[in-house]
PDB file of N, CA and C in Angstrom:
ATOM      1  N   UNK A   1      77.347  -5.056-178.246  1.00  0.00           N
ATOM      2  CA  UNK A   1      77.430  -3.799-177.546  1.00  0.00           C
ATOM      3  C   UNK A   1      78.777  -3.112-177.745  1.00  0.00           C
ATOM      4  N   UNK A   2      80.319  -3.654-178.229  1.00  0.00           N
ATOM      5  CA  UNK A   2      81.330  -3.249-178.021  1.00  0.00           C
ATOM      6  C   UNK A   2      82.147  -3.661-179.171  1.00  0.00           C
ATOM      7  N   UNK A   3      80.630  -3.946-180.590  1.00  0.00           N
ATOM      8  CA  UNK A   3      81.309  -4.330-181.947  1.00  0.00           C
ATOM      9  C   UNK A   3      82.494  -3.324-182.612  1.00  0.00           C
ATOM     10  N   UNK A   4      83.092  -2.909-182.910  1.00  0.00           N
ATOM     11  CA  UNK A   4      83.993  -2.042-183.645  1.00  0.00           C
ATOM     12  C   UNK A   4      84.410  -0.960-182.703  1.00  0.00           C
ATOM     13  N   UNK A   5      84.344  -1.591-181.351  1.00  0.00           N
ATOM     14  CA  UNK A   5      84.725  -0.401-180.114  1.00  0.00           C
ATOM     15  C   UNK A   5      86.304  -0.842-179.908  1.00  0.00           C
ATOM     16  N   UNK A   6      87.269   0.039-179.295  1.00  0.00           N
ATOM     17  CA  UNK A   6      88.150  -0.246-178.838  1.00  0.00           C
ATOM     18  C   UNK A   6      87.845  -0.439-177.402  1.00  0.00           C
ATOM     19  N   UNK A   7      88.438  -1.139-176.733  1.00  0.00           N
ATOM     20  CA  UNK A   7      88.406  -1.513-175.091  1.00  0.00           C
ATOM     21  C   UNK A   7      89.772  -1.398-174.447  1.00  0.00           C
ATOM     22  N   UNK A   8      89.884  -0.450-173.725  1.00  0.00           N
ATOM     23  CA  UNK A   8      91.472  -0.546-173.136  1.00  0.00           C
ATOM     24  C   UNK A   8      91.103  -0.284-171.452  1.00  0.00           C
ATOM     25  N   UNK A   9      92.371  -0.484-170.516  1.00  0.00           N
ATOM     26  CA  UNK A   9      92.231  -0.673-169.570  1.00  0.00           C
ATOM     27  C   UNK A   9      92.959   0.890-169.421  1.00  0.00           C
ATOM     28  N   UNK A  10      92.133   1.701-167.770  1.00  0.00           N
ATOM     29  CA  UNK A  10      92.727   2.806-167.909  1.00  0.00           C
ATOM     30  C   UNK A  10      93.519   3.114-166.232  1.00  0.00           C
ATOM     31  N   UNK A  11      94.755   3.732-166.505  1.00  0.00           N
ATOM     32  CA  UNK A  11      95.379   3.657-164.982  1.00  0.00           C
ATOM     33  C   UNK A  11      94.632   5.070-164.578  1.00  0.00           C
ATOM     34  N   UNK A  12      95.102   4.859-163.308  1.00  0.00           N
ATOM     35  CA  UNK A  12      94.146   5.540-162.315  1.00  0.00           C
ATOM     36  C   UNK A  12      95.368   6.701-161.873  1.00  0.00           C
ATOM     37  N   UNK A  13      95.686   8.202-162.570  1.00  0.00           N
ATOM     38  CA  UNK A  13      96.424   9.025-162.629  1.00  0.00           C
ATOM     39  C   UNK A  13      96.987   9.420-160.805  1.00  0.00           C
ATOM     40  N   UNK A  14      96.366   9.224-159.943  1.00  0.00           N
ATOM     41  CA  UNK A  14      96.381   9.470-158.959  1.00  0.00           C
ATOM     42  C   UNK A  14      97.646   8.092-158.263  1.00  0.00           C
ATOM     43  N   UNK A  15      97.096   7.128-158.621  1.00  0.00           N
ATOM     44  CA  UNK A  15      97.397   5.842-158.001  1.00  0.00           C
ATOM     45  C   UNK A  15      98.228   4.905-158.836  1.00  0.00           C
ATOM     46  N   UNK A  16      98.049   5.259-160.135  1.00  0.00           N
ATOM     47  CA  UNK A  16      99.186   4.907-161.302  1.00  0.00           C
ATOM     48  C   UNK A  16      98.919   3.224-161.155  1.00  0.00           C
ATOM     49  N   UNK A  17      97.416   2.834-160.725  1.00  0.00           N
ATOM     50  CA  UNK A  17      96.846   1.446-160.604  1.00  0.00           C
ATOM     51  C   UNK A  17      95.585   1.542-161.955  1.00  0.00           C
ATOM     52  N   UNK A  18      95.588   0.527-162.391  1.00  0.00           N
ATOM     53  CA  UNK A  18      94.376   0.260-163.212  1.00  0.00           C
ATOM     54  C   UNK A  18      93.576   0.383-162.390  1.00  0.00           C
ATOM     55  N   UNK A  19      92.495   0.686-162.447  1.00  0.00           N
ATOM     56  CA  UNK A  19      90.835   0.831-162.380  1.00  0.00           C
ATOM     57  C   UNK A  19      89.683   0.646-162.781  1.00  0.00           C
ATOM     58  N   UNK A  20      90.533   0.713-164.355  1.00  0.00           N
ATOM     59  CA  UNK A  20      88.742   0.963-165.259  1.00  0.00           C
ATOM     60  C   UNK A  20      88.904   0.448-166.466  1.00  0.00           C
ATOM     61  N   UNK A  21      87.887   0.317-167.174  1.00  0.00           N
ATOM     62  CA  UNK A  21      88.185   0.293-168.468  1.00  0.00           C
ATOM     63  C   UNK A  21      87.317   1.511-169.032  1.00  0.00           C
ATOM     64  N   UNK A  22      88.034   1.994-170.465  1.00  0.00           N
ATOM     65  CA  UNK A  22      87.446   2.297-171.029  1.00  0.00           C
ATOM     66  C   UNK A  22      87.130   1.734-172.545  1.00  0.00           C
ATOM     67  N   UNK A  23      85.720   2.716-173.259  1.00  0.00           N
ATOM     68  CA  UNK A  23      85.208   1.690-173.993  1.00  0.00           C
ATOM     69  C   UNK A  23      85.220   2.895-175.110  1.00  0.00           C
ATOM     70  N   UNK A  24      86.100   2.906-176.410  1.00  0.00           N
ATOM     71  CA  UNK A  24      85.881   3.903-177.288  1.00  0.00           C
ATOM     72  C   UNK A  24      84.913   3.653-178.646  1.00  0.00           C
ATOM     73  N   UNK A  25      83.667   3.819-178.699  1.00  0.00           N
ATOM     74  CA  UNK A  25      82.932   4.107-179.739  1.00  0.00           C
ATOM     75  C   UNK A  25      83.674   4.441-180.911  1.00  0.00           C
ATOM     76  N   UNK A  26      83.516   4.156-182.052  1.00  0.00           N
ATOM     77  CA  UNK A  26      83.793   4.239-183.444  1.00  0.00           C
ATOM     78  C   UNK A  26      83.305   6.056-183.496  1.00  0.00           C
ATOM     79  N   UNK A  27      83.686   6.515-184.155  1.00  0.00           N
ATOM     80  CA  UNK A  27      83.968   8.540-184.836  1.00  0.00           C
ATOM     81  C   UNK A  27      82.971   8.003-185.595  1.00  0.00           C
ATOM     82  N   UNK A  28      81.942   8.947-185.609  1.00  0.00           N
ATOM     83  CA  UNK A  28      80.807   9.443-186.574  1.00  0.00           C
ATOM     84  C   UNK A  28      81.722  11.038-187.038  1.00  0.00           C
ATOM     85  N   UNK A  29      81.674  10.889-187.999  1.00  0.00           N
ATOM     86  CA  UNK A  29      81.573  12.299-189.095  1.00  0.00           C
ATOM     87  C   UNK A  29      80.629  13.104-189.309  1.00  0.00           C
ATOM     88  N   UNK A  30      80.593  13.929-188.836  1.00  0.00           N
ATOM     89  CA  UNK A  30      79.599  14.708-188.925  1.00  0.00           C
ATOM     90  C   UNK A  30      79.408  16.043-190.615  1.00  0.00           C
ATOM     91  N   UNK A  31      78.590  16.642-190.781  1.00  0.00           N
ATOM     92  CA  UNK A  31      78.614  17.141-192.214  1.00  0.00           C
ATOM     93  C   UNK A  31      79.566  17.833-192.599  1.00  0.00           C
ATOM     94  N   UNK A  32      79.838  18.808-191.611  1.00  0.00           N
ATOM     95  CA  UNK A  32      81.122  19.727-191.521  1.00  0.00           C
ATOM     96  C   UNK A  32      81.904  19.286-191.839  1.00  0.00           C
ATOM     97  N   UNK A  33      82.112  18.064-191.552  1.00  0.00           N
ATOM     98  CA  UNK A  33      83.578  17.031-191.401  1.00  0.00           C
ATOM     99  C   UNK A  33      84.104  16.865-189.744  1.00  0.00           C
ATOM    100  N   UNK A  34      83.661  17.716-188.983  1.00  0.00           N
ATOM    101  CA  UNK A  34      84.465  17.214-187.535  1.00  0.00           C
ATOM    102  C   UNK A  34      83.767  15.938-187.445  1.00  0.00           C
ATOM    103  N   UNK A  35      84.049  15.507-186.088  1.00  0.00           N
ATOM    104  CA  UNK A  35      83.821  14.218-185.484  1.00  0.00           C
ATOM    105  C   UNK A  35      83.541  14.390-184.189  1.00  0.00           C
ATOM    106  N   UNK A  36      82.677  13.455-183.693  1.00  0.00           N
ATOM    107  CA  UNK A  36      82.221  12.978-182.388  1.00  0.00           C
ATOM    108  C   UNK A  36      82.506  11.470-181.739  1.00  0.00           C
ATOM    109  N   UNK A  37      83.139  11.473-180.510  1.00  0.00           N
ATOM    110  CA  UNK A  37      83.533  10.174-180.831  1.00  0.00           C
ATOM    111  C   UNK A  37      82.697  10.028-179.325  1.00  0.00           C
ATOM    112  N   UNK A  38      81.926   8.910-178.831  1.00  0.00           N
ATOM    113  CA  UNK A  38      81.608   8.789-177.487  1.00  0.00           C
ATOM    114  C   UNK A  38      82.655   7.769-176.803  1.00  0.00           C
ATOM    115  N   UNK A  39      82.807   7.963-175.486  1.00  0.00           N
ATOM    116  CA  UNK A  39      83.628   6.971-174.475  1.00  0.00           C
ATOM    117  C   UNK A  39      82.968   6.562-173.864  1.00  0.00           C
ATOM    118  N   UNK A  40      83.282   5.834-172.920  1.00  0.00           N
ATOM    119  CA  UNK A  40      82.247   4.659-171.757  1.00  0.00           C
ATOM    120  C   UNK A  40      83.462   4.457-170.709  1.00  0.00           C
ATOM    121  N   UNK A  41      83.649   4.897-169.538  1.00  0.00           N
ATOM    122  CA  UNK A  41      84.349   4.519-168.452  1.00  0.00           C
ATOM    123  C   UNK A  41      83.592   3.506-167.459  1.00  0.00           C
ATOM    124  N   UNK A  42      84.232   2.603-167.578  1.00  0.00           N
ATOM    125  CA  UNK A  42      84.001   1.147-166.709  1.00  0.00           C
ATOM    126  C   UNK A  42      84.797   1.255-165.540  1.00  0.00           C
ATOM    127  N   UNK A  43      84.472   1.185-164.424  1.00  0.00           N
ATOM    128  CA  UNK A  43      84.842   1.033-163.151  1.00  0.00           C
ATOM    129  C   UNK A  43      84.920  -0.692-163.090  1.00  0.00           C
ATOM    130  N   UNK A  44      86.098  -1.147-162.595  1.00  0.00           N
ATOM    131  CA  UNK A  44      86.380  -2.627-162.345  1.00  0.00           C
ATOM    132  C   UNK A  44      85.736  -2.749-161.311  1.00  0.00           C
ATOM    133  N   UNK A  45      84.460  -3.156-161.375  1.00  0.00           N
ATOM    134  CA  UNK A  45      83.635  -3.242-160.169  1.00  0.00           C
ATOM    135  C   UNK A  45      82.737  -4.730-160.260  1.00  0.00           C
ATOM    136  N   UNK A  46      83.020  -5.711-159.273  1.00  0.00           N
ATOM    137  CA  UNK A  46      82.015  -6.902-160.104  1.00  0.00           C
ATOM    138  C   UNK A  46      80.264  -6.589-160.254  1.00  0.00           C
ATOM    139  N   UNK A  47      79.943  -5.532-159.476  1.00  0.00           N
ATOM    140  CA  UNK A  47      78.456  -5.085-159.061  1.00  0.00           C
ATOM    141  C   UNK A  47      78.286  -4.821-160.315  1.00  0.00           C
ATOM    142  N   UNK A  48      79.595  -3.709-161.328  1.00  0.00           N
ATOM    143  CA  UNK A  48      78.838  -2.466-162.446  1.00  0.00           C
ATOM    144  C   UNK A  48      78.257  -3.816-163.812  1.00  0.00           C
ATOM    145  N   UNK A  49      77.102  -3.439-164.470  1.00  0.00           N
ATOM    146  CA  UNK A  49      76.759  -4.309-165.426  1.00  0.00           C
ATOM    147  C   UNK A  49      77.379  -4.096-166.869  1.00  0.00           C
ATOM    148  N   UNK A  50      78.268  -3.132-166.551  1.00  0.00           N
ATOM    149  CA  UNK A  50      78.771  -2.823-168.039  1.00  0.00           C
ATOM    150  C   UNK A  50      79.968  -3.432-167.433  1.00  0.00           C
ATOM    151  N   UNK A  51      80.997  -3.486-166.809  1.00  0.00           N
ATOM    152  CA  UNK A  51      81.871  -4.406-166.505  1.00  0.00           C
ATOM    153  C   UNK A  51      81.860  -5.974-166.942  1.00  0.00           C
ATOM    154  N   UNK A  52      80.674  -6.435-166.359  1.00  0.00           N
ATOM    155  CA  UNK A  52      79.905  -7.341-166.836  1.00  0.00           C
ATOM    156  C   UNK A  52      79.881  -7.668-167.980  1.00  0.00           C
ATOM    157  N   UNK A  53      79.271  -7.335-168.911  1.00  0.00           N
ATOM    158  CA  UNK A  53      79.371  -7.090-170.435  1.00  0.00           C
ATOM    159  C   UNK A  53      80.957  -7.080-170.828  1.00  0.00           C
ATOM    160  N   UNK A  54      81.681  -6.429-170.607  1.00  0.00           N
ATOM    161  CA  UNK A  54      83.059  -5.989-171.117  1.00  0.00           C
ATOM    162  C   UNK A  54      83.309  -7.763-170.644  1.00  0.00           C
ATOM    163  N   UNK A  55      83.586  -8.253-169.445  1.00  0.00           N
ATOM    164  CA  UNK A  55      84.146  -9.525-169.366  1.00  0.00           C
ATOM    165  C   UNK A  55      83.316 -10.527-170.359  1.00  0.00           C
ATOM    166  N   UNK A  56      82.333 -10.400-170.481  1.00  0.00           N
ATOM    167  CA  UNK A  56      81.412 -11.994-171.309  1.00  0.00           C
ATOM    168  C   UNK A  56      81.862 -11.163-173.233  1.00  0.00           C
ATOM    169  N   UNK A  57      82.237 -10.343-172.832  1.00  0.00           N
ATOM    170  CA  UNK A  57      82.906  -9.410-174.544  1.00  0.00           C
ATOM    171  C   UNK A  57      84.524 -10.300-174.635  1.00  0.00           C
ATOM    172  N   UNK A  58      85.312 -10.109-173.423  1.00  0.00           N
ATOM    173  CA  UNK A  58      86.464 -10.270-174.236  1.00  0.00           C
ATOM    174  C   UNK A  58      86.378 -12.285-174.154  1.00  0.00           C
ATOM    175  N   UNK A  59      85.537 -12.908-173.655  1.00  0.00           N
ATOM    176  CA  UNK A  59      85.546 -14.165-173.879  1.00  0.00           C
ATOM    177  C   UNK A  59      85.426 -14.773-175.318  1.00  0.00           C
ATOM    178  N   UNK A  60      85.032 -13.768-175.956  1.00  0.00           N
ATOM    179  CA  UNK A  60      84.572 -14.140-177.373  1.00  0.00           C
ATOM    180  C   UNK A  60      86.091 -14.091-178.336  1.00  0.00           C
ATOM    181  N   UNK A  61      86.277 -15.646-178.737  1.00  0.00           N
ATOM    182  CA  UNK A  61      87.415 -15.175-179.370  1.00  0.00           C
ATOM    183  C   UNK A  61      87.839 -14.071-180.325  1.00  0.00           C
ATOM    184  N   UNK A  62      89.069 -13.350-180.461  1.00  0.00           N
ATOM    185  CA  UNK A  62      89.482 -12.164-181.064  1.00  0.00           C
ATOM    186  C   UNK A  62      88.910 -10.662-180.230  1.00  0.00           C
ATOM    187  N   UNK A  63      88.371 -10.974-179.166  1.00  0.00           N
ATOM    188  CA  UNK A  63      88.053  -9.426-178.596  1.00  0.00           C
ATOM    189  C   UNK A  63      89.300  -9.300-177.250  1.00  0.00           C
ATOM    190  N   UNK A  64      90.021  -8.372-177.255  1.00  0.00           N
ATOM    191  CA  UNK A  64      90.479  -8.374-176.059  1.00  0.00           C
ATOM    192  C   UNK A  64      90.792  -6.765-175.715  1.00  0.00           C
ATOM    193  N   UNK A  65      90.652  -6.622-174.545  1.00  0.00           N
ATOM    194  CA  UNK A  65      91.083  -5.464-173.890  1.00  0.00           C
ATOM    195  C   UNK A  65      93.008  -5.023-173.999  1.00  0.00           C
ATOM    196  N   UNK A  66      92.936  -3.845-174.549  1.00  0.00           N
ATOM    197  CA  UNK A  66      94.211  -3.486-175.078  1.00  0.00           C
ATOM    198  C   UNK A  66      94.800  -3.125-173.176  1.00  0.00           C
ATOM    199  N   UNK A  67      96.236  -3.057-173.623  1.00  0.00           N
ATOM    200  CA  UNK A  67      96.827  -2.583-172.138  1.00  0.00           C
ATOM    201  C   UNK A  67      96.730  -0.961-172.083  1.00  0.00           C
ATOM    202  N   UNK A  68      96.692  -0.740-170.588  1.00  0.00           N
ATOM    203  CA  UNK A  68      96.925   0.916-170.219  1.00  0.00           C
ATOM    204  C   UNK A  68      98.064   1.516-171.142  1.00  0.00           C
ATOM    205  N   UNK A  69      97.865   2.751-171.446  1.00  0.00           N
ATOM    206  CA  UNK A  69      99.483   3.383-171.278  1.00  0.00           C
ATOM    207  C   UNK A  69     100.394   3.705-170.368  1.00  0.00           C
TER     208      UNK A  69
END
């Protein structure tokens, strides 16, 4: 689900606390030449199932969640 994705953790602009992750999809090229890139915001939530996923992701050796900026 998060093969050739970047995964970083994102602070929370308000609270300057992590919160979330996000999940950046690989750039498709489109004909023109621009690009589309999709994101995925993960709420650190143990309920959300994509959270879920993201943790049983970075268990796999070589995947890890990059730090906030």
């Amino acid at each position: 689900m998060f093969d050739n994705c970047t995964v970083k953790y994102h602070k929370n602009i308000h609270s300057g606390k992590v919160d979330s992750i996000l999940v950046f999809y690989p750039k498709i090229i489109n004909d023109d030449g621009t690009y589309n890139q999709r994101q995925l915001g993960v709420p650190m939530n143990e309920d959300n199932r994509y959270y879920q996923d993201i943790l049983e992701w970075e268990k796999i050796e070589g995947n890890t969640i990059e730090e906030a900026d």
